[in-house]
C-alpha atoms as a PDB file:
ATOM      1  CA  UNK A   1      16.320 -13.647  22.273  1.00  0.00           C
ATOM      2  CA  UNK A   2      17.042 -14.402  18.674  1.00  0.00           C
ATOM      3  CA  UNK A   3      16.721 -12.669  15.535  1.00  0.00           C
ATOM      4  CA  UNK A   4      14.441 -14.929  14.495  1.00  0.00           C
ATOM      5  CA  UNK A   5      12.002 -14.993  17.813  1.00  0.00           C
ATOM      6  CA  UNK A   6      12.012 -10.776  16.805  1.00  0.00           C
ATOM      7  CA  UNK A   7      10.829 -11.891  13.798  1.00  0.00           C
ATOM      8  CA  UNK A   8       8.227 -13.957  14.836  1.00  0.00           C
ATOM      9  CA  UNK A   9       7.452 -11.072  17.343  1.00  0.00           C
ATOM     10  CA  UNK A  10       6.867  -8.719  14.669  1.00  0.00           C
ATOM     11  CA  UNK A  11       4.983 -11.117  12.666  1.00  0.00           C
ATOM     12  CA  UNK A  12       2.533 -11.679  15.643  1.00  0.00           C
ATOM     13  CA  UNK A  13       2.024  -8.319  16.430  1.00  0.00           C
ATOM     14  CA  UNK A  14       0.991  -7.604  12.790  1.00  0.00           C
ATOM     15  CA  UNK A  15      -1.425 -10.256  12.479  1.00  0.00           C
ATOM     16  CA  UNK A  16      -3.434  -9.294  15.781  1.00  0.00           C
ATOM     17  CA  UNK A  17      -3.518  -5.836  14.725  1.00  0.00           C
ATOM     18  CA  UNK A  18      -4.725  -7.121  11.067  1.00  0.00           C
ATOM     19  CA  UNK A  19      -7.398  -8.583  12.732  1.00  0.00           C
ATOM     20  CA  UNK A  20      -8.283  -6.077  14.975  1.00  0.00           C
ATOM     21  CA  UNK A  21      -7.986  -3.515  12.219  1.00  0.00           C
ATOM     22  CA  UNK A  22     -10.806  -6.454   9.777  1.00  0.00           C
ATOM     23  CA  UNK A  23     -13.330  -6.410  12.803  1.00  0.00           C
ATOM     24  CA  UNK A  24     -13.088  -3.181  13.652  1.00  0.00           C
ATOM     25  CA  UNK A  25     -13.048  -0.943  10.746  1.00  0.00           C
ATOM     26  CA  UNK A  26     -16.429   1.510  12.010  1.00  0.00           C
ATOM     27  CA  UNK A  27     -14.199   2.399  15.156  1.00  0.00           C
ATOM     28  CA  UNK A  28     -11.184   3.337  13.213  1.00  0.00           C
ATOM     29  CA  UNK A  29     -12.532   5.304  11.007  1.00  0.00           C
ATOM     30  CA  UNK A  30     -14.417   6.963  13.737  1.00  0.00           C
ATOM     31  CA  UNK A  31     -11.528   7.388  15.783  1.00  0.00           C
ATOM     32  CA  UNK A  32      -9.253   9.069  12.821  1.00  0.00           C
ATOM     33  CA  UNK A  33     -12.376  11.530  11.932  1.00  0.00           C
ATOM     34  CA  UNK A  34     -12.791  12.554  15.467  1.00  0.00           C
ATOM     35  CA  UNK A  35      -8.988  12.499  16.827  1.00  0.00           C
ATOM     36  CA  UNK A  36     -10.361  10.305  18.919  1.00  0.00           C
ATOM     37  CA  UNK A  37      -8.734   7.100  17.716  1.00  0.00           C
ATOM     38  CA  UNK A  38      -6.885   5.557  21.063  1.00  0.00           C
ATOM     39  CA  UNK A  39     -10.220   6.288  23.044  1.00  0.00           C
ATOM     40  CA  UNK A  40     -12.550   4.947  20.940  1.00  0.00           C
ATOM     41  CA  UNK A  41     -10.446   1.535  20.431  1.00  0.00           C
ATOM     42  CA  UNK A  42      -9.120   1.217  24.117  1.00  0.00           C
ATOM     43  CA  UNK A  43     -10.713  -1.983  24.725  1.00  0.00           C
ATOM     44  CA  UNK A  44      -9.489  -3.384  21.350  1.00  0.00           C
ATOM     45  CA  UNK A  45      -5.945  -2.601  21.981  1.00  0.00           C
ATOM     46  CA  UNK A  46      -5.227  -3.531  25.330  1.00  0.00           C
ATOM     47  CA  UNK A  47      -6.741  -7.187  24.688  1.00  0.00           C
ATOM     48  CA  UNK A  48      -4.809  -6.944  21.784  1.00  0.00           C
ATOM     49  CA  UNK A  49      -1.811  -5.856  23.382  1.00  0.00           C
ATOM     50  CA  UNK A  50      -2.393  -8.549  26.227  1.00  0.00           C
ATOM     51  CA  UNK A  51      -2.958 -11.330  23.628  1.00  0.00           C
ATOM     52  CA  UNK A  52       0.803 -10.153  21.809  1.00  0.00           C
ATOM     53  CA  UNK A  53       2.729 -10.271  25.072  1.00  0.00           C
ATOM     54  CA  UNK A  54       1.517 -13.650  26.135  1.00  0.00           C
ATOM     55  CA  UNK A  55       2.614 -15.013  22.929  1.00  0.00           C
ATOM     56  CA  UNK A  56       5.715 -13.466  22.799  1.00  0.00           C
ATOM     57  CA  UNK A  57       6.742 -13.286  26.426  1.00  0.00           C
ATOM     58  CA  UNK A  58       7.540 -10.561  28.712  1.00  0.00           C
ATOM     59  CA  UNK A  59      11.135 -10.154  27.688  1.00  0.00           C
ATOM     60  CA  UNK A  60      10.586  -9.610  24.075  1.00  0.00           C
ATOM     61  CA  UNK A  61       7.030  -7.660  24.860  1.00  0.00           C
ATOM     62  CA  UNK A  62       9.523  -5.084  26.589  1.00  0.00           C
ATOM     63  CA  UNK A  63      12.825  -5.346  24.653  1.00  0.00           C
ATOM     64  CA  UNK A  64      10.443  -4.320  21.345  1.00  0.00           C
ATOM     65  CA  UNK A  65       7.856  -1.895  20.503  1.00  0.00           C
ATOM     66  CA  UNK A  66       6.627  -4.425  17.495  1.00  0.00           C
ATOM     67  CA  UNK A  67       2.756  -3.763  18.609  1.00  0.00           C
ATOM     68  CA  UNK A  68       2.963  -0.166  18.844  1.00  0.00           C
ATOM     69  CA  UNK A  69       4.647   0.216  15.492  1.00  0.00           C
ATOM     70  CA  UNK A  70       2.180  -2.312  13.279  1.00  0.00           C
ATOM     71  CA  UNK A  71      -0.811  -0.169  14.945  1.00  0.00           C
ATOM     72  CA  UNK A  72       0.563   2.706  13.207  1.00  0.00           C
ATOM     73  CA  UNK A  73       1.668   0.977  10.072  1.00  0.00           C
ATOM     74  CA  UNK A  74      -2.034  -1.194   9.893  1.00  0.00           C
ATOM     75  CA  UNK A  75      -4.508   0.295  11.235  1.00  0.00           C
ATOM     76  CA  UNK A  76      -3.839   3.915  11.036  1.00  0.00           C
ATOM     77  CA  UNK A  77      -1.243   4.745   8.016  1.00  0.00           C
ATOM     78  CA  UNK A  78      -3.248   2.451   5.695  1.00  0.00           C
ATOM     79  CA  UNK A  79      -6.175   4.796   6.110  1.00  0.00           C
ATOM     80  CA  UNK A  80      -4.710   7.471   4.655  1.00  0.00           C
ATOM     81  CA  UNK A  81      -7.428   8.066   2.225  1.00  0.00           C
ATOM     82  CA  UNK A  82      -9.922   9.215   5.380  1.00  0.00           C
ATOM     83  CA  UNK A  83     -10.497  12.873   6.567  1.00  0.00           C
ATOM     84  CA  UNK A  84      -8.572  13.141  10.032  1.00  0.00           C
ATOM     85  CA  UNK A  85      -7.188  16.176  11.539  1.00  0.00           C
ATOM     86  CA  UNK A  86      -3.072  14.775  11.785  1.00  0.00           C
ATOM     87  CA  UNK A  87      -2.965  14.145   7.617  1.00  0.00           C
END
């Protein structure tokens, strides 16, 4: 794997979470209020992570953690500005 298929990786895994993070914006903000943010979006991240590791391949889905980290950075750190318990 090249640098540049991690960057394309990383640049996949941010624009499905993007997405998910547009259509799903109720949810999150549920999920941060109630701590109950990986339950509430289950569904939404496993197709999500499914979708990321057929794109990228099974090598690169396990050599990174590219999905897991642009969950935190998108769809949780940039709602900083809601009440949750872990802020």
């Amino acid at each position: 794997m090249t640098e540049e298929d991690k960057i394309k990786a990383c640049r996949t895994a941010r624009a499905i979470v993007s997405d998910l993070s547009l259509y799903n914006e109720a949810k999150i903000q549920e999920g941060l209020e109630n701590d109950t943010f990986f339950e509430v979006l289950e569904q939404e991240i496993d197709a999500g992570r499914t979708l990321y590791r057929d794109r990228v391949g099974s090598a690169l889905y396990k050599a990174t953690n590219y999905f897991d980290r642009a969950i935190v950075d998108i769809m949780i750190a940039r709602k900083g500005h809601l009440k949750a318990s872990f802020w």
